[in-house]
C-alpha atoms as a PDB file:
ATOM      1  CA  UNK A   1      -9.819   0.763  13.066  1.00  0.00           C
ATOM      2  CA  UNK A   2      -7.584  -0.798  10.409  1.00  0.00           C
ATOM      3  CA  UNK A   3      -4.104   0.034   8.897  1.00  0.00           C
ATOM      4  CA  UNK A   4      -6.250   0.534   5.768  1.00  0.00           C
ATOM      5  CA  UNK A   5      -8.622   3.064   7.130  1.00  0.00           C
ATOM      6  CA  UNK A   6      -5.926   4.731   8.551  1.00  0.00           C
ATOM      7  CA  UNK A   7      -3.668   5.317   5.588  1.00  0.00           C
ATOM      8  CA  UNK A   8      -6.363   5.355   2.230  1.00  0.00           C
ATOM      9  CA  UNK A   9      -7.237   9.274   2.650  1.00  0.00           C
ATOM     10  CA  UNK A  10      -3.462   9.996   2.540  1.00  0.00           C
ATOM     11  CA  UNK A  11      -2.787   7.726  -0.507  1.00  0.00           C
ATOM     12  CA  UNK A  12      -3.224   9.140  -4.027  1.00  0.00           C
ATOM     13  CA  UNK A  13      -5.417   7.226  -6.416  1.00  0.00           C
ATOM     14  CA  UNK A  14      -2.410   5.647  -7.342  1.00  0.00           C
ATOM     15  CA  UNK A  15       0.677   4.824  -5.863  1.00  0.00           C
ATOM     16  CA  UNK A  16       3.836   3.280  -5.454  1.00  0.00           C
ATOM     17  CA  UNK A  17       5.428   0.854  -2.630  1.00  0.00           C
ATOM     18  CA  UNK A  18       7.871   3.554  -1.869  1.00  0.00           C
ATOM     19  CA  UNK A  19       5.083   6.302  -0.924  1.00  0.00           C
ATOM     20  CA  UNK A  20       3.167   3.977   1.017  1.00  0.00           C
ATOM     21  CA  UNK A  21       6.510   3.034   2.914  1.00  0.00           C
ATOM     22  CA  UNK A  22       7.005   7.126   3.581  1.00  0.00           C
ATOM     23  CA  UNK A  23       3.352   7.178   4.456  1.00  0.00           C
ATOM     24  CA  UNK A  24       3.837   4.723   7.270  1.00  0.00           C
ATOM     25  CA  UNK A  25       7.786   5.656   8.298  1.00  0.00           C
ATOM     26  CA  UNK A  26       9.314   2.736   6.783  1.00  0.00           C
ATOM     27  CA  UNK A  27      12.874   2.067   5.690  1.00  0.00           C
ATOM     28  CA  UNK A  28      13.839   0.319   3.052  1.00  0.00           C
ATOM     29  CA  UNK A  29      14.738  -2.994   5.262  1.00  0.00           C
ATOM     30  CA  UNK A  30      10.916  -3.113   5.560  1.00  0.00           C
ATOM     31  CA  UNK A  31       9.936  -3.824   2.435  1.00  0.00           C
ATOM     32  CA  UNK A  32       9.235  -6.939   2.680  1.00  0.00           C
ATOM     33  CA  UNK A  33       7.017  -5.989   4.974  1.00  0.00           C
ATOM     34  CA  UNK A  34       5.122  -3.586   2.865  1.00  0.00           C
ATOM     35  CA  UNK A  35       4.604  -5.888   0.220  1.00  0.00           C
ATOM     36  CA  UNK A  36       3.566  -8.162   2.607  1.00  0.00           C
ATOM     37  CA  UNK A  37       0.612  -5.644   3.558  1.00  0.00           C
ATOM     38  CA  UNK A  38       0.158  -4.543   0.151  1.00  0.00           C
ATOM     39  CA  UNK A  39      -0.367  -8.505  -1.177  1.00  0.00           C
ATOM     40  CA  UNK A  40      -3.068  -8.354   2.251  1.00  0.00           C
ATOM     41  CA  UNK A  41      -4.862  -5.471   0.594  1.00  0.00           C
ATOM     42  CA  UNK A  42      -4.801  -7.163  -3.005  1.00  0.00           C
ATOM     43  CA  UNK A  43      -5.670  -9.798  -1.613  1.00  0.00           C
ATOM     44  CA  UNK A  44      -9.183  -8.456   0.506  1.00  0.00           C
ATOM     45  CA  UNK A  45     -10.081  -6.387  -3.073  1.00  0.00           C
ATOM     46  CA  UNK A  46      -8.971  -2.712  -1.441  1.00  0.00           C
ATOM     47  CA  UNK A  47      -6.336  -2.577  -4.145  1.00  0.00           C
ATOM     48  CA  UNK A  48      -5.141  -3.597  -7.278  1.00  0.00           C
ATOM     49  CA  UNK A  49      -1.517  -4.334  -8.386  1.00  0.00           C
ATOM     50  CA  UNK A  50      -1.369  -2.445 -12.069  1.00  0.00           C
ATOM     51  CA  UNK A  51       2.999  -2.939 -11.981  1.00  0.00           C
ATOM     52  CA  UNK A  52       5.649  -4.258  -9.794  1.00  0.00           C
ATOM     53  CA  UNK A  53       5.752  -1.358  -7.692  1.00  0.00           C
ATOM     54  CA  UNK A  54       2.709   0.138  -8.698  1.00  0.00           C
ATOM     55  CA  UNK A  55      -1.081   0.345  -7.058  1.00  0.00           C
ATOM     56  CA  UNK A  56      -4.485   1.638  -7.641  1.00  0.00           C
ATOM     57  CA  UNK A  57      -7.593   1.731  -5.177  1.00  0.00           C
ATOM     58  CA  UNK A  58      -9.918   0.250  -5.640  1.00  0.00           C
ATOM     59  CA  UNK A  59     -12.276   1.295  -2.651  1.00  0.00           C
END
């Protein structure tokens, strides 16, 4: 099981980076990271990037 199908029942239709950095216990020296992973999900059509910080599922 994936990071994705862990976390998408928990996140909102839409959302921001900074509630999907709460969602997975983050701080904010990770969020590179996280927009790492959210570029991943972009990129493999789970989400789409409507803002800078903004997202909406897609899936």
């Amino acid at each position: 099981m994936g990071l994705w199908d862990k976390i998408k029942d928990e996140l909102s239709s839409e959302f921001s980076l900074i509630q999907l950095m709460e969602l997975l216990g983050m701080d904010e020296e990770d969020k590179r990271e996280a927009r790492n992973i959210l570029n991943q999900f972009n990129t493999s059509g789970k989400i789409a990037r409507i803002s800078k910080n903004m997202y909406r599922k897609l899936k």
